[in-house]
Every structure is written in structure tokens, then in C-alpha cells.
PDB file of N, CA and C in Angstrom:
ATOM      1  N   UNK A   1     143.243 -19.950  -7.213  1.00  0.00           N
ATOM      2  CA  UNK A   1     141.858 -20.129  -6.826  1.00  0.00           C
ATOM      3  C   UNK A   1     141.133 -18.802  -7.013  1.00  0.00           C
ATOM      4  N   UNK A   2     139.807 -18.732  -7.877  1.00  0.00           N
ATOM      5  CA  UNK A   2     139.676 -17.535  -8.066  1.00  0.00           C
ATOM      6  C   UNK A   2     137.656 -17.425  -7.050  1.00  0.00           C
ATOM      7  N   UNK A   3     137.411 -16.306  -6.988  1.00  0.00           N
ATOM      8  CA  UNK A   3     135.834 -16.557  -6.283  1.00  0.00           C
ATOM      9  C   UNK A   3     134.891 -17.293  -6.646  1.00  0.00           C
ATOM     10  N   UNK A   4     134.774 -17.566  -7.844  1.00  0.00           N
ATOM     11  CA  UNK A   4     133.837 -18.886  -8.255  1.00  0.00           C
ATOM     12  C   UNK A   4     134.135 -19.819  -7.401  1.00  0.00           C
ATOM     13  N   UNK A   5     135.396 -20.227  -7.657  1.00  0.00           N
ATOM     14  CA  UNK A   5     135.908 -21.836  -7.151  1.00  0.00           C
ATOM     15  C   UNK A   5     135.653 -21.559  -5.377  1.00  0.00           C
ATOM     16  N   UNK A   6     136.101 -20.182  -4.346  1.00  0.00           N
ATOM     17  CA  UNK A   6     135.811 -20.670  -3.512  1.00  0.00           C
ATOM     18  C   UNK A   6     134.554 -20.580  -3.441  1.00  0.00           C
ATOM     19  N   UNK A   7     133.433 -19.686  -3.949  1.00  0.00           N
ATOM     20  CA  UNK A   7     131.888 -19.714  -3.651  1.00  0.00           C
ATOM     21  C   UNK A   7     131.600 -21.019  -3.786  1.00  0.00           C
ATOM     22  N   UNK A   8     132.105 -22.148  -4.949  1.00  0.00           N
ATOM     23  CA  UNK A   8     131.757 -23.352  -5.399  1.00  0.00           C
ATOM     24  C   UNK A   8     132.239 -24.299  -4.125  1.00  0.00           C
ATOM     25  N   UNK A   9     132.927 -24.230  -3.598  1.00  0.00           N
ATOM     26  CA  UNK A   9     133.691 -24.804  -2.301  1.00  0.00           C
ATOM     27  C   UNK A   9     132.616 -24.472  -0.945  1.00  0.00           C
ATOM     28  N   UNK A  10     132.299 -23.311  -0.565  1.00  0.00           N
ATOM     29  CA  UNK A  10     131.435 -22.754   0.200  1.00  0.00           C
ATOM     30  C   UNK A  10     129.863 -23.133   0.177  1.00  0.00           C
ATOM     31  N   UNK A  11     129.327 -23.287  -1.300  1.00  0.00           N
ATOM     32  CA  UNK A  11     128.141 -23.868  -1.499  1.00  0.00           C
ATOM     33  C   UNK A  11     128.452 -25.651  -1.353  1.00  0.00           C
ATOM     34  N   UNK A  12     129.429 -26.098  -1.793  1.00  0.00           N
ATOM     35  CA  UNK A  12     129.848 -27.602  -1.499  1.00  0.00           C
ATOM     36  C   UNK A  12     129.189 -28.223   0.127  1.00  0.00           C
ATOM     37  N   UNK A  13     130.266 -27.111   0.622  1.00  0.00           N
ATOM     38  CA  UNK A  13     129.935 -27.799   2.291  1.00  0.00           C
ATOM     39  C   UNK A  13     128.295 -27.495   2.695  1.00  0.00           C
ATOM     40  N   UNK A  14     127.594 -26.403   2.140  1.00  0.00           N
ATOM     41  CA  UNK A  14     126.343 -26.302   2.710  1.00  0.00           C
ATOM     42  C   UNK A  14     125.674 -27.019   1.884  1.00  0.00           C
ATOM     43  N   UNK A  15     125.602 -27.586   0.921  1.00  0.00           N
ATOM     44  CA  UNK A  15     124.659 -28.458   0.018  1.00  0.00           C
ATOM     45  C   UNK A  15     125.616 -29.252  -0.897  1.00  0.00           C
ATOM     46  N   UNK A  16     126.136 -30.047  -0.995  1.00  0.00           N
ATOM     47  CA  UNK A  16     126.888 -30.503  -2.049  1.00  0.00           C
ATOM     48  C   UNK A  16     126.526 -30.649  -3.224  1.00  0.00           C
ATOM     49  N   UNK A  17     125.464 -31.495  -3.505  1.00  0.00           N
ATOM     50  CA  UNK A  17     125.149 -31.078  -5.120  1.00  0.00           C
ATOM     51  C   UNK A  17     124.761 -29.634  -6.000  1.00  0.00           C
ATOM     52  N   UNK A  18     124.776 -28.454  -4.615  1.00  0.00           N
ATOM     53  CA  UNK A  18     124.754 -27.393  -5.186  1.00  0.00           C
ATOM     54  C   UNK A  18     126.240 -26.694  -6.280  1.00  0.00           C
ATOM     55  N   UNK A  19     127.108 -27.086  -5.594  1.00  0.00           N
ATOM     56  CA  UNK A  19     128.776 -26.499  -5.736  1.00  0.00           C
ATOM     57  C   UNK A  19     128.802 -27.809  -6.895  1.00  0.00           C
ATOM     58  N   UNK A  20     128.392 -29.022  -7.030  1.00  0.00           N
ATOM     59  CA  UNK A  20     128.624 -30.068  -8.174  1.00  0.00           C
ATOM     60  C   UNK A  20     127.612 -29.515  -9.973  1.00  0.00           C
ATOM     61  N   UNK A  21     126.643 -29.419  -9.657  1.00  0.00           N
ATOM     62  CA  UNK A  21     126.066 -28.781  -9.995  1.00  0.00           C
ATOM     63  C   UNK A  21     126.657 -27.229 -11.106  1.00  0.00           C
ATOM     64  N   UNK A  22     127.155 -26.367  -9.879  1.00  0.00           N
ATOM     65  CA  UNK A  22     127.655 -25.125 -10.257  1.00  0.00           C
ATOM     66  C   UNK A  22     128.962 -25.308 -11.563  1.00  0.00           C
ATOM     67  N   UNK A  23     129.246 -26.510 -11.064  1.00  0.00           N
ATOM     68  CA  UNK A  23     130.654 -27.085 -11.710  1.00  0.00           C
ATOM     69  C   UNK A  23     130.358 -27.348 -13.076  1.00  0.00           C
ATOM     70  N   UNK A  24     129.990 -28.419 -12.861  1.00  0.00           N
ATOM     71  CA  UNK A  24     129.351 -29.489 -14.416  1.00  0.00           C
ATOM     72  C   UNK A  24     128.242 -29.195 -14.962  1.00  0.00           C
ATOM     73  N   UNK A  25     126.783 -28.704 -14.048  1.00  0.00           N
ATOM     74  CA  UNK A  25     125.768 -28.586 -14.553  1.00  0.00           C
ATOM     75  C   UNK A  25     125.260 -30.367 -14.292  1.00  0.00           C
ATOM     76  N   UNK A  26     123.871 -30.313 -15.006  1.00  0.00           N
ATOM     77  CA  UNK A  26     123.582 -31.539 -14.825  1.00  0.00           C
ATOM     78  C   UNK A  26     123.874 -32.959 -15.528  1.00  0.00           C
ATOM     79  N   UNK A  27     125.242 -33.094 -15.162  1.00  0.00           N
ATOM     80  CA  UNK A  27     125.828 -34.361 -15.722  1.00  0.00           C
ATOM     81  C   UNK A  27     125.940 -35.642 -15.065  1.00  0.00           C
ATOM     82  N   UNK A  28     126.008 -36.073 -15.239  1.00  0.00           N
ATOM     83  CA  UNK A  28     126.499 -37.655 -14.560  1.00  0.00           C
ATOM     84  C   UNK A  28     126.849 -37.940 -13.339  1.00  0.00           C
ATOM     85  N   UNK A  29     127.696 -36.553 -13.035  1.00  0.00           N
ATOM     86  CA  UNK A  29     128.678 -36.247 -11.327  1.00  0.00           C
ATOM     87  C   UNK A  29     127.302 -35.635 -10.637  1.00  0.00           C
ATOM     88  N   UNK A  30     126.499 -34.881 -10.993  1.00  0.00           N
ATOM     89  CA  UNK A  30     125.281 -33.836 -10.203  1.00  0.00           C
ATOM     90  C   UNK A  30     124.513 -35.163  -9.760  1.00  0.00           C
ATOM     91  N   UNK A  31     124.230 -36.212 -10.735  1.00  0.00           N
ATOM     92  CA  UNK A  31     123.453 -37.074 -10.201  1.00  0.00           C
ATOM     93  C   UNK A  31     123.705 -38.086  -8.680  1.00  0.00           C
ATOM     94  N   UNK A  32     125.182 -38.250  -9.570  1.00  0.00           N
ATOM     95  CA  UNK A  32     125.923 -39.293  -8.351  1.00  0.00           C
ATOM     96  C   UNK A  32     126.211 -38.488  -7.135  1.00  0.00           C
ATOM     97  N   UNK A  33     126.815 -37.277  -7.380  1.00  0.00           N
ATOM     98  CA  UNK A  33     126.426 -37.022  -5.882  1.00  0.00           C
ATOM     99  C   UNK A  33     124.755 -36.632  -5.372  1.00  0.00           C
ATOM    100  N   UNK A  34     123.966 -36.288  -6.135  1.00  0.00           N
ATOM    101  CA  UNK A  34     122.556 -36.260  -5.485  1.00  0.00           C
ATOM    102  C   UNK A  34     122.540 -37.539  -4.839  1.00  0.00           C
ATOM    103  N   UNK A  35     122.467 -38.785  -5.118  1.00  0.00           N
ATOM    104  CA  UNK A  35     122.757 -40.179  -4.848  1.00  0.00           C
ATOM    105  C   UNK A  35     123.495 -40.536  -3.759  1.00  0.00           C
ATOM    106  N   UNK A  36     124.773 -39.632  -3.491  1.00  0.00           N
ATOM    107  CA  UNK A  36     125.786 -39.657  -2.279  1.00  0.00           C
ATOM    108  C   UNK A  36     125.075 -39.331  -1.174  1.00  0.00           C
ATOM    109  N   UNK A  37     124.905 -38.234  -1.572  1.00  0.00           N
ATOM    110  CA  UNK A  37     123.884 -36.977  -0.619  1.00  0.00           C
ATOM    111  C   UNK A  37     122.598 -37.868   0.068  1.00  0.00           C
ATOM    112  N   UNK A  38     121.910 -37.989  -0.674  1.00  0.00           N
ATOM    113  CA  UNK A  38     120.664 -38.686  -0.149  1.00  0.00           C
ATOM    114  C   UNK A  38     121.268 -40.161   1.061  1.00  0.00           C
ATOM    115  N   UNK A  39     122.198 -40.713   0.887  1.00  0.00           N
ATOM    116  CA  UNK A  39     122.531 -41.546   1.383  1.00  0.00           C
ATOM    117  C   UNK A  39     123.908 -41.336   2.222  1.00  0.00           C
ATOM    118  N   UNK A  40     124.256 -39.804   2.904  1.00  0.00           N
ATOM    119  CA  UNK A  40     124.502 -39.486   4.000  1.00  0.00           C
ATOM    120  C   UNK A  40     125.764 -38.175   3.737  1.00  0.00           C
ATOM    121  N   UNK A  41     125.324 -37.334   4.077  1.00  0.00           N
ATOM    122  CA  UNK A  41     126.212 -36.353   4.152  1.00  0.00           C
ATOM    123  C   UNK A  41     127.573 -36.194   3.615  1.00  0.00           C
ATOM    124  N   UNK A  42     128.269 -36.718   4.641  1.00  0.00           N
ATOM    125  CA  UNK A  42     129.763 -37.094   4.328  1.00  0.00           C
ATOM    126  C   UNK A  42     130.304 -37.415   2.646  1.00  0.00           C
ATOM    127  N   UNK A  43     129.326 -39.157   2.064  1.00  0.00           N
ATOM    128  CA  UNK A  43     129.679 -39.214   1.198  1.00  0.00           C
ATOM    129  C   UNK A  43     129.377 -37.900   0.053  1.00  0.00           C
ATOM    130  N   UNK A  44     128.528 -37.471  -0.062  1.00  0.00           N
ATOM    131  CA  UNK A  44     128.568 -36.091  -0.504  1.00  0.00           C
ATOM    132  C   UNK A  44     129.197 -35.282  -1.101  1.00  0.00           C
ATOM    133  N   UNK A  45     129.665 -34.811   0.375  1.00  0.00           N
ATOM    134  CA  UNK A  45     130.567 -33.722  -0.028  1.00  0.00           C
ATOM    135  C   UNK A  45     131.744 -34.340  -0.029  1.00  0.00           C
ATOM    136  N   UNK A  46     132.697 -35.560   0.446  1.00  0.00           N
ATOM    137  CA  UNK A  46     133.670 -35.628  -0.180  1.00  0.00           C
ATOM    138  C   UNK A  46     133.890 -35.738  -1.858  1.00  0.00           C
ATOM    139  N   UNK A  47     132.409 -36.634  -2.333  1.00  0.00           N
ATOM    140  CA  UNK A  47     132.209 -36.022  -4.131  1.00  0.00           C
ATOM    141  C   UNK A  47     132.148 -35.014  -4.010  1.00  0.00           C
ATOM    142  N   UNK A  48     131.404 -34.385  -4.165  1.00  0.00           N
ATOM    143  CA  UNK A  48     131.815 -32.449  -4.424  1.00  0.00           C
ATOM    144  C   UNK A  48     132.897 -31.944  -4.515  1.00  0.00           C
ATOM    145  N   UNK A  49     133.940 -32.163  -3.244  1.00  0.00           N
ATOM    146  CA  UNK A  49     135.032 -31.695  -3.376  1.00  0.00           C
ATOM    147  C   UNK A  49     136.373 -32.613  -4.448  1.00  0.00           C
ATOM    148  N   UNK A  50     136.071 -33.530  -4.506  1.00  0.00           N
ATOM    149  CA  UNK A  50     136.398 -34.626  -5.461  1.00  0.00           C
ATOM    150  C   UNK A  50     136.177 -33.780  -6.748  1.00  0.00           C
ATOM    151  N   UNK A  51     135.073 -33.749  -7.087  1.00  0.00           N
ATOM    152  CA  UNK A  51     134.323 -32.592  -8.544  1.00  0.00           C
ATOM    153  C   UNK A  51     135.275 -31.484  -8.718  1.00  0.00           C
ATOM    154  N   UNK A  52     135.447 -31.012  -7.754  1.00  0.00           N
ATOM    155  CA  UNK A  52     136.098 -29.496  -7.708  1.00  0.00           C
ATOM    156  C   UNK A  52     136.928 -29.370  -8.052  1.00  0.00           C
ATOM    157  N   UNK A  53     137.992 -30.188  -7.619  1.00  0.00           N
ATOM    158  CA  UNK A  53     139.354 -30.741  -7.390  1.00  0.00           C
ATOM    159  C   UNK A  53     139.537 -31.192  -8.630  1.00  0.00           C
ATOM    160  N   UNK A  54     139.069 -31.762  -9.323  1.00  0.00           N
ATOM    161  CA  UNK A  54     139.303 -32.527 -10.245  1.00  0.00           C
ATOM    162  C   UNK A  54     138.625 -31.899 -11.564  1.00  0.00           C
ATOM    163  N   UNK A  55     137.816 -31.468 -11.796  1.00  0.00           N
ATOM    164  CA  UNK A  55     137.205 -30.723 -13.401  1.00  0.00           C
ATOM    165  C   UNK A  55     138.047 -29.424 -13.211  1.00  0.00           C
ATOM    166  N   UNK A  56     138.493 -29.195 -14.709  1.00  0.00           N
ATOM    167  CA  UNK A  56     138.615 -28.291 -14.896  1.00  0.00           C
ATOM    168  C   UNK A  56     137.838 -27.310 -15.476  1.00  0.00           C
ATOM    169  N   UNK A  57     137.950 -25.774 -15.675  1.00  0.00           N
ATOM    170  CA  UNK A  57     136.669 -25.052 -16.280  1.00  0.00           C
ATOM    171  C   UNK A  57     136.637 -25.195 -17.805  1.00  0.00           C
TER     172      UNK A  57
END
């Protein structure tokens, strides 16, 4: 795990589509979780961390 990934983890929990975002940029995942997000926290950031977890750089 290098400081990107945890800054990307750290911005996750305070905004999630920020750390999704940081990841992918504006793809397909930035949207769906904007979409998560708007429709309650939780689902959110478990996408985000889903994103994280799962793309590689």
C-alpha cells in the first residue's frame, strides 16, 4: 500500500466519489458511485472502497 492508495482510502471515507474519482477519473464507477452517494452514505463508500480494492493502477 503506498500514500496515494491510503490518501485515496482517507478521501473515500470523507467523500466517496472523491477517492473513486482519484482512482478512475470520470468513468462509469465516478458516476455510479455519485448515484450511491446521493442515495445514502453507506452505499457509497462501500463502492469506493469496492473501486479501490479492486482497480488496479
Amino acid at each position: 500500500m503506498t500514500m496515494a492508495d491510503l490518501l485515496r482510502v482517507i478521501l473515500s471515507v470523507i467523500i466517496p466519489p472523491l477517492g473513486v474519482f482519484f482512482k478512475v477519473g470520470f468513468g462509469s464507477h465516478f458516476w455510479i458511485n455519485i448515484l450511491l452517494t446521493l442515495l445514502g452514505y453507506i452505499p457509497g463508500l462501500v463502492h469506493a472502497i469496492w473501486v479501490l480494492a479492486s482497480h488496479k493502477d
